[in-house]
Protein backbone atom coordinates (compact mmCIF):
# COMPACT_ATOMS: atom_id res chain seq x y z
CA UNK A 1 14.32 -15.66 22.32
CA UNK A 2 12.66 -19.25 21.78
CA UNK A 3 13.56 -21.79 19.43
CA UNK A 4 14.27 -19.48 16.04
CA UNK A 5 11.16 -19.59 14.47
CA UNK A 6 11.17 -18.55 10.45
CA UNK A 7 9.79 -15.89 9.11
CA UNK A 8 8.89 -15.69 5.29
CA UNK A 9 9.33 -12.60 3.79
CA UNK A 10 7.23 -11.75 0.58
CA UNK A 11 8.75 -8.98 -1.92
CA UNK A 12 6.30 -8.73 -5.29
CA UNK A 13 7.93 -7.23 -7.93
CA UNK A 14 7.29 -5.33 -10.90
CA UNK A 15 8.95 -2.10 -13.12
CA UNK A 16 10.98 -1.45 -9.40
CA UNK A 17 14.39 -2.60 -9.82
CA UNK A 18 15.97 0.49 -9.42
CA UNK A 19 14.76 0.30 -5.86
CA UNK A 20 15.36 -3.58 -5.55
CA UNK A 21 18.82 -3.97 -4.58
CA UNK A 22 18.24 -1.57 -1.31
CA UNK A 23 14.87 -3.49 -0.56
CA UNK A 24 16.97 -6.51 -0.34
CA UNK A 25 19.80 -5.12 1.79
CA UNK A 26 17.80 -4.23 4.26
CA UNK A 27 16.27 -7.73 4.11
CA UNK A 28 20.21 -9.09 4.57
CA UNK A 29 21.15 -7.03 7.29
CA UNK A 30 18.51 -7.97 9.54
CA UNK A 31 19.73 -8.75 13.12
CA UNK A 32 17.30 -11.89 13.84
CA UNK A 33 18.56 -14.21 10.60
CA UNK A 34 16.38 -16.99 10.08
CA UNK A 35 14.09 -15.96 7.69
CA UNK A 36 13.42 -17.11 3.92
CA UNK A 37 12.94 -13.81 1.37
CA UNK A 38 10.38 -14.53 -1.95
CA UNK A 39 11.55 -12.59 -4.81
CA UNK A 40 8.49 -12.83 -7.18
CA UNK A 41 8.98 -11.53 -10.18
CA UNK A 42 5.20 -10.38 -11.73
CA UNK A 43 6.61 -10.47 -15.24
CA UNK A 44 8.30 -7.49 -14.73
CA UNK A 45 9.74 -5.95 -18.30
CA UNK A 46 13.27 -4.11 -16.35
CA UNK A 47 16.18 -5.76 -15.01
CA UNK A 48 14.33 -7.32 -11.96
CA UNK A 49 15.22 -10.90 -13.32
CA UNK A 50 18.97 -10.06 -13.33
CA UNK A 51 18.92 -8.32 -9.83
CA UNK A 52 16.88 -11.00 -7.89
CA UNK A 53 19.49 -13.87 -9.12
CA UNK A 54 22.23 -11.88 -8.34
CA UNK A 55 20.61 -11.58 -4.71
CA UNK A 56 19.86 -15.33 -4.96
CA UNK A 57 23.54 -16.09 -5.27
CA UNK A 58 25.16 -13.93 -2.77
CA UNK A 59 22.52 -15.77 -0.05
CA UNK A 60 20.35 -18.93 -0.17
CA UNK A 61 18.15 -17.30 1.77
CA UNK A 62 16.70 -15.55 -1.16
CA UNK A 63 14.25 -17.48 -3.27
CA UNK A 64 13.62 -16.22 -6.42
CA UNK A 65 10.33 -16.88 -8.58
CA UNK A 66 9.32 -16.03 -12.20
CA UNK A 67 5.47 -15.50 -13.37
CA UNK A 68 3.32 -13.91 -15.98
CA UNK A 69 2.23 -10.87 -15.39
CA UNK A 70 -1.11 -10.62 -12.93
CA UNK A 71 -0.95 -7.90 -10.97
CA UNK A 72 0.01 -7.45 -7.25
CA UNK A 73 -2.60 -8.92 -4.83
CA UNK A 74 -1.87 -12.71 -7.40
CA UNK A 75 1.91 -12.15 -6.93
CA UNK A 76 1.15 -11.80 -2.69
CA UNK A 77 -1.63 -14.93 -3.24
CA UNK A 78 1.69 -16.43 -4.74
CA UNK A 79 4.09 -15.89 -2.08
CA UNK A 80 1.66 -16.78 0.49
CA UNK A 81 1.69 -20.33 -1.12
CA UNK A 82 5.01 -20.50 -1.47
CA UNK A 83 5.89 -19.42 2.03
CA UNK A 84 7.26 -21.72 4.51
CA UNK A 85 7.37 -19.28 7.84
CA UNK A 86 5.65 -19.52 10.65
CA UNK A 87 4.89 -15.74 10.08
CA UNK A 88 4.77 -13.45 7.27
CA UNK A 89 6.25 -9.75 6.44
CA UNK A 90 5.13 -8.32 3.29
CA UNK A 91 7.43 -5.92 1.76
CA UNK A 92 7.17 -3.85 -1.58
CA UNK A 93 9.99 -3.90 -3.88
CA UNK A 94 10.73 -0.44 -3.17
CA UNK A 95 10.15 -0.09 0.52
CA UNK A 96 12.69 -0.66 3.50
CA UNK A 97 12.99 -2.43 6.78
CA UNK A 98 14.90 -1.40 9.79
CA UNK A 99 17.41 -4.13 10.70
CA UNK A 100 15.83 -4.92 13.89
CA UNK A 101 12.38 -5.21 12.43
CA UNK A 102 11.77 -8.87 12.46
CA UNK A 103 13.48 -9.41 15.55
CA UNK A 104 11.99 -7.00 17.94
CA UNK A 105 8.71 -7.85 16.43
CA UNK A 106 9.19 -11.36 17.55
CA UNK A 107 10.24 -10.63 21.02
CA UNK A 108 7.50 -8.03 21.64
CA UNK A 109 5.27 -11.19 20.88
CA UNK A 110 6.77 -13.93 22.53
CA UNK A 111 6.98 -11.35 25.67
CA UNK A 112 3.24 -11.15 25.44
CA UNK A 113 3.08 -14.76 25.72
CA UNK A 114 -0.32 -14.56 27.35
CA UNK A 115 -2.00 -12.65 24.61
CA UNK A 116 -1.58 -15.03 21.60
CA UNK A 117 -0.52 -11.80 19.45
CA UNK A 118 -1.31 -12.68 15.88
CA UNK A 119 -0.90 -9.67 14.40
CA UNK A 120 1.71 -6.79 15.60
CA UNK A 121 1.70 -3.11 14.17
CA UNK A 122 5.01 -1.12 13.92
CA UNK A 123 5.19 2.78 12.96
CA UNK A 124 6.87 4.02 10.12
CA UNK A 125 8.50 6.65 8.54
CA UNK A 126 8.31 7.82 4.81
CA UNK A 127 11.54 8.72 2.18
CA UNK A 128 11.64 9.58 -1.28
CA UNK A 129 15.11 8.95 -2.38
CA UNK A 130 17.39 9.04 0.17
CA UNK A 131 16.73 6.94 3.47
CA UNK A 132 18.33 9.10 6.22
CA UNK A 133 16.23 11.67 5.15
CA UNK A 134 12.73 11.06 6.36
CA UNK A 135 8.77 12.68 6.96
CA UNK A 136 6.71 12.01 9.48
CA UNK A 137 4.10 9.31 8.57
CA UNK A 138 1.30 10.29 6.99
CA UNK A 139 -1.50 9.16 9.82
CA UNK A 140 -0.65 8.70 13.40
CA UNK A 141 -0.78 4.75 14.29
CA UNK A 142 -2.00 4.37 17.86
CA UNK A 143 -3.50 0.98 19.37
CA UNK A 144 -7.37 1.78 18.99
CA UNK A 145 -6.94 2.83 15.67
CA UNK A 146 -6.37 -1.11 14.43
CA UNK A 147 -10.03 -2.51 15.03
CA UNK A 148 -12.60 -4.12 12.07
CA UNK A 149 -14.43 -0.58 12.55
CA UNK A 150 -12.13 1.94 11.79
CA UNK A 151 -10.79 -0.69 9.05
CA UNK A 152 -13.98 -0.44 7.58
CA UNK A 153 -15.26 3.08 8.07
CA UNK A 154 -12.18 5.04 8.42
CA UNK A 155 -9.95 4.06 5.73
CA UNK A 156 -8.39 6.67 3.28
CA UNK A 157 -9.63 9.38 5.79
CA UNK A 158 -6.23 9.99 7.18
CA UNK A 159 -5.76 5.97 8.30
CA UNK A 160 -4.84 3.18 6.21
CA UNK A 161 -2.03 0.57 6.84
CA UNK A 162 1.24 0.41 4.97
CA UNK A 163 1.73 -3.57 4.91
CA UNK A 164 5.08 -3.29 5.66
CA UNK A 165 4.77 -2.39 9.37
CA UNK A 166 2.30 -5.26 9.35
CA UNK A 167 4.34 -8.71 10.77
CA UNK A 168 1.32 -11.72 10.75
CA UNK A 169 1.01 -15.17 12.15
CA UNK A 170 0.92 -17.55 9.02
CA UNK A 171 -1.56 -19.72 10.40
CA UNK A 172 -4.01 -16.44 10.74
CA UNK A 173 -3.60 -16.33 7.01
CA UNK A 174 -4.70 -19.52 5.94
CA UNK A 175 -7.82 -19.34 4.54
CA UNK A 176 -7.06 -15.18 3.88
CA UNK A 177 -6.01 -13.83 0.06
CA UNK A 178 -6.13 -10.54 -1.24
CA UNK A 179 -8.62 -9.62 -4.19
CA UNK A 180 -7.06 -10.37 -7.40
CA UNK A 181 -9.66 -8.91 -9.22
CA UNK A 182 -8.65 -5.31 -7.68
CA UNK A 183 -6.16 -3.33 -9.23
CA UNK A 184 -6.26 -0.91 -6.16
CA UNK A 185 -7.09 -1.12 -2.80
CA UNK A 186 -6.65 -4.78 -2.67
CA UNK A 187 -4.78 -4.00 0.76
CA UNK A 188 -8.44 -2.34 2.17
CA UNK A 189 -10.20 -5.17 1.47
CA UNK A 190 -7.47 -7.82 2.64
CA UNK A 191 -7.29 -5.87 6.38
CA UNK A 192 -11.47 -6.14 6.47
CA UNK A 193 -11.23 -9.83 5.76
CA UNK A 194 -8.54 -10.10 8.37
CA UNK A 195 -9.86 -8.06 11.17
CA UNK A 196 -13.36 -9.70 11.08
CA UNK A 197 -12.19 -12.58 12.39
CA UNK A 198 -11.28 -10.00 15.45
CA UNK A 199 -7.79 -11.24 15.55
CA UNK A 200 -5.42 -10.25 18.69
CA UNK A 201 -3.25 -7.41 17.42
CA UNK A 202 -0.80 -5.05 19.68
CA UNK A 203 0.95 -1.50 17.88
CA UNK A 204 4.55 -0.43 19.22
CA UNK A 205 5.46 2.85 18.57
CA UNK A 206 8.74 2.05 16.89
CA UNK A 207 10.24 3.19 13.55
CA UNK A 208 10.96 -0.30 12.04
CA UNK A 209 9.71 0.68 8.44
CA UNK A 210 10.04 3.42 5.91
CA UNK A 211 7.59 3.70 3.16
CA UNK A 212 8.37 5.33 -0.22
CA UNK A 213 6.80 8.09 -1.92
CA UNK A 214 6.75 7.37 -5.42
CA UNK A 215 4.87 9.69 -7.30
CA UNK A 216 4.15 7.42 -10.11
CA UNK A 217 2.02 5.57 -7.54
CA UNK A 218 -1.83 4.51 -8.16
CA UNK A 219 -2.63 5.85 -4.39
CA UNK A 220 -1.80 9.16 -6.09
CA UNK A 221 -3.31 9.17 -9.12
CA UNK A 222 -6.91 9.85 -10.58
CA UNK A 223 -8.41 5.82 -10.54
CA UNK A 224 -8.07 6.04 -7.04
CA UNK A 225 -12.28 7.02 -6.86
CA UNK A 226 -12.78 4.31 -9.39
CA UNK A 227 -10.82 1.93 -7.60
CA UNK A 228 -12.83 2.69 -3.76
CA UNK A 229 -16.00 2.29 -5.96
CA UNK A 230 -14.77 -1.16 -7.04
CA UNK A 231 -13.69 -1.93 -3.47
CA UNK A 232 -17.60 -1.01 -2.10
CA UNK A 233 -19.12 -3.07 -4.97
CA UNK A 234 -17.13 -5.77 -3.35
CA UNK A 235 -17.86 -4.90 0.42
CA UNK A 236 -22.27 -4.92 -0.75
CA UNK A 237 -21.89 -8.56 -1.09
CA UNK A 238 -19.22 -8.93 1.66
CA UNK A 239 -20.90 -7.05 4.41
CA UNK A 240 -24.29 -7.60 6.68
CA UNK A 241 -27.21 -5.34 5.65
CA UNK A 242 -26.31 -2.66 8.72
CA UNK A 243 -22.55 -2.41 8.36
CA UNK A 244 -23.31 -1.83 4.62
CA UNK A 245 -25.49 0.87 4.95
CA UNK A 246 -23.51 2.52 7.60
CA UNK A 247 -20.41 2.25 5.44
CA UNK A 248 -22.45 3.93 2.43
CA UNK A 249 -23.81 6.90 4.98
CA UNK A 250 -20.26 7.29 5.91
CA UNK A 251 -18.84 7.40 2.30
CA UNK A 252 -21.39 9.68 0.85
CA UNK A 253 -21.13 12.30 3.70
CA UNK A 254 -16.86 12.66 3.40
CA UNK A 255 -17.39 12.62 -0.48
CA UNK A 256 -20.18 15.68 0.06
CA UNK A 257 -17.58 17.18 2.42
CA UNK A 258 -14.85 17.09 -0.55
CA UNK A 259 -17.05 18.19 -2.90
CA UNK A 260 -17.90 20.83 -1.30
CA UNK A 261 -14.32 21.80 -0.88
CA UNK A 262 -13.17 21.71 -4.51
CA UNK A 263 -16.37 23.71 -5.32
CA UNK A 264 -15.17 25.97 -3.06
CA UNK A 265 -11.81 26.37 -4.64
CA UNK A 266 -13.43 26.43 -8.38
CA UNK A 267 -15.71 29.64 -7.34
CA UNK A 268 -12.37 30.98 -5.81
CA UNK A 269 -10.94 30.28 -9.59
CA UNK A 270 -13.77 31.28 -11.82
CA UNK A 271 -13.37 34.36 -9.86
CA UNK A 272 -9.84 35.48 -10.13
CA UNK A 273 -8.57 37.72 -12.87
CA UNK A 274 -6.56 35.10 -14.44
CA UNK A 275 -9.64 32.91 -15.03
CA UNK A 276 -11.46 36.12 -16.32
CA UNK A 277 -8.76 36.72 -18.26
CA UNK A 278 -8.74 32.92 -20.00
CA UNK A 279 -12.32 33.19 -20.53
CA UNK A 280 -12.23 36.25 -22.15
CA UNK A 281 -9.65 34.72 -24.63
CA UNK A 282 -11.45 31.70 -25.25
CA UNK A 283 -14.44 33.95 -25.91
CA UNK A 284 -12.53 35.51 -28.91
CA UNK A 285 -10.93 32.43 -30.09
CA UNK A 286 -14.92 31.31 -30.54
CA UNK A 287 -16.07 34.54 -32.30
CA UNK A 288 -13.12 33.92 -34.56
CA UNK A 289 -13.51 30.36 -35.57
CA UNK A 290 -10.42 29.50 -34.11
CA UNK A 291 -10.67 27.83 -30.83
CA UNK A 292 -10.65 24.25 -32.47
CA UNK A 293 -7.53 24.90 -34.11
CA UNK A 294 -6.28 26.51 -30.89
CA UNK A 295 -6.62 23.48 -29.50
CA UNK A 296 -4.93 21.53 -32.26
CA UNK A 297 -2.16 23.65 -32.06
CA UNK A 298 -1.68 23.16 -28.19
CA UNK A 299 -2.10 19.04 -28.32
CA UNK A 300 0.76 19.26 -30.65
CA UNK A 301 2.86 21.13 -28.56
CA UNK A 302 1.52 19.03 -25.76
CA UNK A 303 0.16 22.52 -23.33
């Protein structure tokens, strides 16, 4: 390898510190050692502060930070100015490295020397609780799939980009934040201002990162709609006239294709006996005056 370059990694954190302290070990067991690690603490209201400086005191290398509460893409604007390296890796505080992550992705680039890689994909895995027990990913990375197209018109149908298989020139990332005015798909709209610049990127199909299922997540919940509709508001004044409107033709058409899917599965519903069955209940309830207090009596008992 040439001379050891550094490599800052950037760990937001917030309500995840009982996933912290293996974040960080597989930060510290990493076989290529000269990197810096940003603990930023987004005002988190668990133990977080009293993990980090732990971490901080078993290794230098750790660099804790302390800020108000401002959600995720600020505390990654943070660590970007704070970062030193001469490349980034992003990491969530409850995610995991392989420990050959940062150094294979280094040699894979330096052995490209004559392609100025700026960007280099890895695959991943996914975990719940226990990392030797692992899914498949949930899209299939291959090369052609990482292009300002399929960034734009493809995402969140079965390909979007865990950012920690991502590992990023700094200098590619000087003038490039993520949307603090997002509370969800901030990463979307980060990879679209990225990729327009049509940056030189190369995938290697190697496990170097497992992602964590956490059903708590926002990806999983209900604001995710709300939160694509905040991300195309964004993307009408981002966008020319032509990529616009083929990004809205694109959008409306998979939404029509879900929605005609769940309306599917709610005839399927309204006609089974069960749902026959409910109505014909709620029917009564009604003739008797009593569906209001039915419904009282449920809240309470939280049905």
């Amino acid at each position: 390898m040439q001379k050891k370059q550094l490599v800052s990694i950037i760990i937001p954190c917030y309500s995840q510190a009982a996933f912290l302290d293996e974040t960080l070990s597989s930060v510290l067991v990493q076989t290529y050692q000269n990197w810096e690690c940003l603990i930023i603490n987004d005002g988190s209201p668990d133990n977080t502060d009293e993990i980090a400086q732990k971490w901080v005191e078993k290794d230098n290398r750790f660099k804790y930070f302390f800020k108000q509460n401002s959600g995720v893409s600020n505390t990654r604007n943070f660590g970007l100015e704070k970062a030193t390296g001469e490349y980034i890796q992003f990491l969530d505080a409850d995610d995991v490295l392989f420990d050959t992550k940062l150094e294979l992705s280094l040699q894979t680039i330096e052995n490209a020397v004559n392609e100025d890689i700026q960007i280099l994909f890895t695959n991943f895995r996914m975990f719940t609780n226990n990392v030797k027990i692992t899914t498949e990913p949930y899209c299939n990375f291959q090369q052609e799939l990482f292009t300002y197209e399929n960034l734009l018109y493809k995402w969140n149908d079965g390909f979007s980009i865990p950012i920690q298989t991502a590992f990023i020139k700094s200098s590619l990332l000087q003038n490039i934040r993520f949307p603090e005015h997002m509370t969800a798909q901030e990463d979307w709209i980060f990879w679209v201002n990225l990729f327009k610049s049509n940056p030189k990127v190369l995938f290697i199909n190697q496990t170097l990162a497992l992602y964590r299922v956490n059903m708590a997540s926002r990806t999983l919940s209900r604001d995710m709609l709300e939160d694509q509709l905040k991300a195309y508001e964004y993307f009408k004044d981002f966008l020319n006239e032509e990529d616009f409107h083929k990004m809205s033709l694109v959008l409306i058409s998979r939404y029509y294709k879900k929605s005609g899917y769940f309306i599917t599965k709610y005839n399927e519903i309204k006609n089974s006996n069960t749902y026959k069955i409910g109505n014909l209940i709620k029917k009564s309830l009604r003739k008797l005056h009593i569906l209001n207090l039915s419904k009282s009596i449920l809240r309470k008992l939280k049905f």
